[in-house]
C-alpha atoms as a PDB file:
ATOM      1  CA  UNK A   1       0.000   0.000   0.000  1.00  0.00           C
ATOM      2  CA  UNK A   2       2.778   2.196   1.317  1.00  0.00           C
ATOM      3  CA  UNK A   3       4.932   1.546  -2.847  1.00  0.00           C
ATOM      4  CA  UNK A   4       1.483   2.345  -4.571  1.00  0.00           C
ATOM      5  CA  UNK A   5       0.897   5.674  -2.770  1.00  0.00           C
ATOM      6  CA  UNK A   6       4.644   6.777  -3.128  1.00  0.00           C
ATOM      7  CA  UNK A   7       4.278   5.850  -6.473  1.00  0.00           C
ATOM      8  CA  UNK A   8       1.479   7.906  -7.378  1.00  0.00           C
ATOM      9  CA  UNK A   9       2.832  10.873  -5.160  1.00  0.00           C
ATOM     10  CA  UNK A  10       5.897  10.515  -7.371  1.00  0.00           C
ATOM     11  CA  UNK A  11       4.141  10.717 -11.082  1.00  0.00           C
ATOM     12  CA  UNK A  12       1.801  13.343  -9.448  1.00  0.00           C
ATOM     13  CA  UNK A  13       5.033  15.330  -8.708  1.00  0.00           C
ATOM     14  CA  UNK A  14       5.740  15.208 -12.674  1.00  0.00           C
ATOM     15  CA  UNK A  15       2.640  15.183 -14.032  1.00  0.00           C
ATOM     16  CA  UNK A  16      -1.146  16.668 -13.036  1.00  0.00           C
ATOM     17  CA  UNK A  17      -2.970  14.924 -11.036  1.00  0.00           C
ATOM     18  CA  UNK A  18      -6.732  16.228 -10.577  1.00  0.00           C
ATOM     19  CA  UNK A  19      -9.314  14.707  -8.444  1.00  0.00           C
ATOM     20  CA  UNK A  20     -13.492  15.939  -8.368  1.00  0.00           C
ATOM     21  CA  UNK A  21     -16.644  14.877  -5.915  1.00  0.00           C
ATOM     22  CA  UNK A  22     -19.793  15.989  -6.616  1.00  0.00           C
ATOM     23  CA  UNK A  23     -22.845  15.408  -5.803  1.00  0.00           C
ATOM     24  CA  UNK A  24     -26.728  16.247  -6.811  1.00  0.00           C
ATOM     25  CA  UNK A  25     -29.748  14.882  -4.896  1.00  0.00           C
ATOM     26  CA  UNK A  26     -33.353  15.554  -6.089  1.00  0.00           C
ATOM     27  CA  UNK A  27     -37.002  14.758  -4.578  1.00  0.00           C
ATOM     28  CA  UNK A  28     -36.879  13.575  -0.908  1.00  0.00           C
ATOM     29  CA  UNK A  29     -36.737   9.599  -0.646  1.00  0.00           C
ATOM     30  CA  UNK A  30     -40.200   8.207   1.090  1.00  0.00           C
ATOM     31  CA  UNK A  31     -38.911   6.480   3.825  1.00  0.00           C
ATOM     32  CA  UNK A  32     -40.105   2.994   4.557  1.00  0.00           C
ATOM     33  CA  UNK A  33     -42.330   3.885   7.183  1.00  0.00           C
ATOM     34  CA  UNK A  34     -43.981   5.858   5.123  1.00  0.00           C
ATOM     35  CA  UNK A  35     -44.543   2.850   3.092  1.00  0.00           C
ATOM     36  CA  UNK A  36     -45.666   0.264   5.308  1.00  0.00           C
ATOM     37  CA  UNK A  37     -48.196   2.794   6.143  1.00  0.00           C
ATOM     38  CA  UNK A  38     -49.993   2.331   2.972  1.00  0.00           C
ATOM     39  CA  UNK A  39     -51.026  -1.271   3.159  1.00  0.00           C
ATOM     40  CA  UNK A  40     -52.881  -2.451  -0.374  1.00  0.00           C
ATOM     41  CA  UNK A  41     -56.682  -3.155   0.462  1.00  0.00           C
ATOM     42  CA  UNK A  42     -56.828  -0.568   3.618  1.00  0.00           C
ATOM     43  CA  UNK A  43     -55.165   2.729   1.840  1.00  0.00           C
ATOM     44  CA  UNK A  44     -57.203   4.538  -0.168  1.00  0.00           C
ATOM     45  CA  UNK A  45     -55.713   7.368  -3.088  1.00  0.00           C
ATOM     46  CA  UNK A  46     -56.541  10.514  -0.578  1.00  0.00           C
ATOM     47  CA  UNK A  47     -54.405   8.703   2.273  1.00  0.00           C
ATOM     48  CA  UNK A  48     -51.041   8.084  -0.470  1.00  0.00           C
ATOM     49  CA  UNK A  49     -51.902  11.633  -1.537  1.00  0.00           C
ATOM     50  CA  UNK A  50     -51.599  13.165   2.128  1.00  0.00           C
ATOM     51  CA  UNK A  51     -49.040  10.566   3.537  1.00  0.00           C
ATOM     52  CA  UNK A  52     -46.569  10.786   0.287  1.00  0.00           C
ATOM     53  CA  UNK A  53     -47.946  14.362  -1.266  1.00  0.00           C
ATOM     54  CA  UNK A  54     -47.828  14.998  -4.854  1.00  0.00           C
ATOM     55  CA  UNK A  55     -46.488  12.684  -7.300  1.00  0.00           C
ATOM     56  CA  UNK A  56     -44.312  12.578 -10.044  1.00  0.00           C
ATOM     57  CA  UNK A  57     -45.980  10.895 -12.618  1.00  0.00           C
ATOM     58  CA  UNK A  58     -49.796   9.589 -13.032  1.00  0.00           C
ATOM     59  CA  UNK A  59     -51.089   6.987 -15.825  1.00  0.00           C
ATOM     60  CA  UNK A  60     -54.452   5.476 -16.301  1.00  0.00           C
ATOM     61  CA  UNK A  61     -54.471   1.737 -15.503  1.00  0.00           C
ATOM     62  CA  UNK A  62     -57.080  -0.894 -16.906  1.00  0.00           C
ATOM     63  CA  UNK A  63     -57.624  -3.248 -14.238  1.00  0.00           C
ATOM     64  CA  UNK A  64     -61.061  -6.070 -14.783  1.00  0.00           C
ATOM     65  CA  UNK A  65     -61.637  -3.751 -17.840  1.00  0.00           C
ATOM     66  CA  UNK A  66     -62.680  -0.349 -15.497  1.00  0.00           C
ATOM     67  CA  UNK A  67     -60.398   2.579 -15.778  1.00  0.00           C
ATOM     68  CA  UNK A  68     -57.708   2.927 -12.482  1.00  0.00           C
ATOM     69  CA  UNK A  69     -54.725   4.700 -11.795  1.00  0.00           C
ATOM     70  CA  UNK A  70     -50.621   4.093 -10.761  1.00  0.00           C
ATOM     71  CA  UNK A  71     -48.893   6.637  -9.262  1.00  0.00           C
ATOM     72  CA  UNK A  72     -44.978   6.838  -9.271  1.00  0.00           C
ATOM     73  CA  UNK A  73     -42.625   8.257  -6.468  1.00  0.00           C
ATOM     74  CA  UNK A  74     -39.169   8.718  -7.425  1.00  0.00           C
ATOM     75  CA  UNK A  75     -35.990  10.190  -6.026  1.00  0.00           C
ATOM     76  CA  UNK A  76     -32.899  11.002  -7.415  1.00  0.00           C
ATOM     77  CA  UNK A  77     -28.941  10.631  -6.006  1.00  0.00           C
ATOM     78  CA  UNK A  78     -26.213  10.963  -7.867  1.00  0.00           C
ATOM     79  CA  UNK A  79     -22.406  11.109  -6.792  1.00  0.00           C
ATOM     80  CA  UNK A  80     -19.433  11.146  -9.164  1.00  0.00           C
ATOM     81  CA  UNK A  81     -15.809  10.681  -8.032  1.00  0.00           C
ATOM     82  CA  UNK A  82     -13.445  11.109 -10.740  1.00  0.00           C
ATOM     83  CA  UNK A  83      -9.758  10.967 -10.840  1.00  0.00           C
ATOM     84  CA  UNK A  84      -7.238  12.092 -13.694  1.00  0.00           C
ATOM     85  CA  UNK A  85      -3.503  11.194 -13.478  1.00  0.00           C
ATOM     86  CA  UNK A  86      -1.541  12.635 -16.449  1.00  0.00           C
ATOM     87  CA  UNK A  87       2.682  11.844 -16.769  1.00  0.00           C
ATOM     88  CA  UNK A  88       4.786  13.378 -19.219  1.00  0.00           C
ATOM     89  CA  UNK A  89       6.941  10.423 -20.851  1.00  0.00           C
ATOM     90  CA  UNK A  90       8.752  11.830 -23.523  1.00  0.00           C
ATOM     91  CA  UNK A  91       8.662  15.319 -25.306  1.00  0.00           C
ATOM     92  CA  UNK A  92       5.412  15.315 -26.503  1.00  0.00           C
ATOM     93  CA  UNK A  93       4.178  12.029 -25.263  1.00  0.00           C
ATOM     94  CA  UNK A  94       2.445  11.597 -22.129  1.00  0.00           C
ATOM     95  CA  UNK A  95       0.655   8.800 -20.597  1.00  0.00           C
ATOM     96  CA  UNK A  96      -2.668   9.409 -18.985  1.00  0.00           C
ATOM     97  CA  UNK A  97      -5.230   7.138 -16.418  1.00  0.00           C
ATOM     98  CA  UNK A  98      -8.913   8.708 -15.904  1.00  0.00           C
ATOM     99  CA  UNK A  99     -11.322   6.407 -13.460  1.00  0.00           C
ATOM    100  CA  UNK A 100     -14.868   7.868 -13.093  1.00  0.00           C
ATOM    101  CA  UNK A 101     -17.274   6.151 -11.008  1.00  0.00           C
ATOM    102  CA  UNK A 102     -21.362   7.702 -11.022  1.00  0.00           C
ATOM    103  CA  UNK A 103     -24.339   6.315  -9.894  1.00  0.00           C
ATOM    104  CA  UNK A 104     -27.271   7.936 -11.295  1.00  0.00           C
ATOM    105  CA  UNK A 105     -30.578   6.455 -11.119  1.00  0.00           C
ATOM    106  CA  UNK A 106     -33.863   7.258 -10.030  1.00  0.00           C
ATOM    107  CA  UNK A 107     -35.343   5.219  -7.428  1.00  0.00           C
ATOM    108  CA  UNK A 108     -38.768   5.404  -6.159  1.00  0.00           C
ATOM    109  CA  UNK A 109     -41.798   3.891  -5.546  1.00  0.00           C
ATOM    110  CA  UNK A 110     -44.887   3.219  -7.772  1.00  0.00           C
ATOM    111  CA  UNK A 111     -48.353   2.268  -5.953  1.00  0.00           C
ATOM    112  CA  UNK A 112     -51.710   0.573  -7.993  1.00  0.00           C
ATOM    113  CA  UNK A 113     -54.895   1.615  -7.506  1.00  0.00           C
ATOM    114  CA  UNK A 114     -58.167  -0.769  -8.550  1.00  0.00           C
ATOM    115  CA  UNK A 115     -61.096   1.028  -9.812  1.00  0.00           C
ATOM    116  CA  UNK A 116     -62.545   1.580  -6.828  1.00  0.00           C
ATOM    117  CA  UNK A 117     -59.343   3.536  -5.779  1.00  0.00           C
ATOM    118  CA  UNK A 118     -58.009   1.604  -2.817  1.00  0.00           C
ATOM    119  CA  UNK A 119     -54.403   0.948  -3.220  1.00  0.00           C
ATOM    120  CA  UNK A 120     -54.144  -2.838  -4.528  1.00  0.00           C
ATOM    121  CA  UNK A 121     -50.113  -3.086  -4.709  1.00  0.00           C
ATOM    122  CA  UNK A 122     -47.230  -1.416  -4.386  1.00  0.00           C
ATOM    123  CA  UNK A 123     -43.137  -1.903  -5.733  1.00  0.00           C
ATOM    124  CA  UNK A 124     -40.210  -0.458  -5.007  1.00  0.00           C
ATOM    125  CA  UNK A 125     -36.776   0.081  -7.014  1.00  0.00           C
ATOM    126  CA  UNK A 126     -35.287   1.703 -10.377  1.00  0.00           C
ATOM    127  CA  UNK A 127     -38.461   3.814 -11.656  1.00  0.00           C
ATOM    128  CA  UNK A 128     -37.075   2.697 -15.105  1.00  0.00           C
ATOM    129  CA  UNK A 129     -37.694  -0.684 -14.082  1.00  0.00           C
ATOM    130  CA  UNK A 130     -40.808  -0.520 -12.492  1.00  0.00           C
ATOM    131  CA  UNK A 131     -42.518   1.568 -15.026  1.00  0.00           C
ATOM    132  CA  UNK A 132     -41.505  -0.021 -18.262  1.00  0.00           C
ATOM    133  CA  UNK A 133     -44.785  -1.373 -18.798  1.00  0.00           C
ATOM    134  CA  UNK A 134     -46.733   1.144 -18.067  1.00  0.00           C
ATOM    135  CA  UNK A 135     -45.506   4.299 -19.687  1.00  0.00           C
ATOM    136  CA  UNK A 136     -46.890   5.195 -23.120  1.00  0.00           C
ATOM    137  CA  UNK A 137     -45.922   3.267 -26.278  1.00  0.00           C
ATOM    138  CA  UNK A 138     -44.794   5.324 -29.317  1.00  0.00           C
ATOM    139  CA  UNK A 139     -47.008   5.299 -31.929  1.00  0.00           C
ATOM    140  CA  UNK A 140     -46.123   3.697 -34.464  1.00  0.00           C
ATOM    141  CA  UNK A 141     -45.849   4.725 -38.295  1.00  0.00           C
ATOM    142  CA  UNK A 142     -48.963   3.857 -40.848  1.00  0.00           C
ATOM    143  CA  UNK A 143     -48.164   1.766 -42.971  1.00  0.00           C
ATOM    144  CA  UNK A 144     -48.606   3.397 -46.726  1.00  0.00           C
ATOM    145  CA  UNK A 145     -51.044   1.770 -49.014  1.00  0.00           C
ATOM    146  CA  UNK A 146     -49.648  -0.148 -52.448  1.00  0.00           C
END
């Protein structure tokens, strides 16, 4: 441990070394209490709406053929830690190492209502997981006629 850190202290003395942090948070995470609050067949949309407030996004869900809804909760965290070592060689020549590591994803929560809108289910996890199904398909392009 002791050789690799005088060895990058050395090609930092030659070179450039540059390290960043950042980080960007978004939308409060509902906590799991919160959550387990909301049991499917008990909550009802007006308790989600005051225990979790306003939600991101809202689709219409068929469920038994009569009209329903799914709301989605989401939160967003994202920290980057980058480093950039760069070592002059030889004239013109340099060798350089760049290791970036992000994690940026929105997690959330997305609850199911039936028709008669009590809260029938609930998942948590990626929102781009858990709403693949349900957002919008693209519409696609008519076919011309021959």
């Amino acid at each position: 441990m002791r050789a690799a850190a005088a060895l990058l202290v050395a090609l930092a003395s030659s070179g450039c070394l540059r390290v960043a942090w950042e980080r960007q948070s978004r939308h409060a995470p509902i906590t799991p209490a919160a959550l387990e609050r909301l049991r499917p067949a008990e909550a009802d949309l007006a308790a989600c709406l005051a225990e979790l407030g306003a939600p991101l996004w809202v689709w219409e869900h068929v469920e038994d053929g009569r009209a329903s809804a799914v709301l989605a909760y989401g939160w967003y965290d994202q920290r980057d830690l980058g480093l950039r070592v760069s070592v002059p060689l030889y004239r013109a020549l340099s060798a350089s190492f760049e290791y970036d590591k992000i994690d940026e994803r929105l997690r959330g929560a997305v609850l199911f209502f039936g028709p008669d809108w009590r809260l029938t289910a609930r998942r948590e996890g990626l929102l781009r997981d858990l709403t693949v199904e349900l957002r919008p398909k693209r519409p696609q392009p008519l076919e011309e006629d021959a």
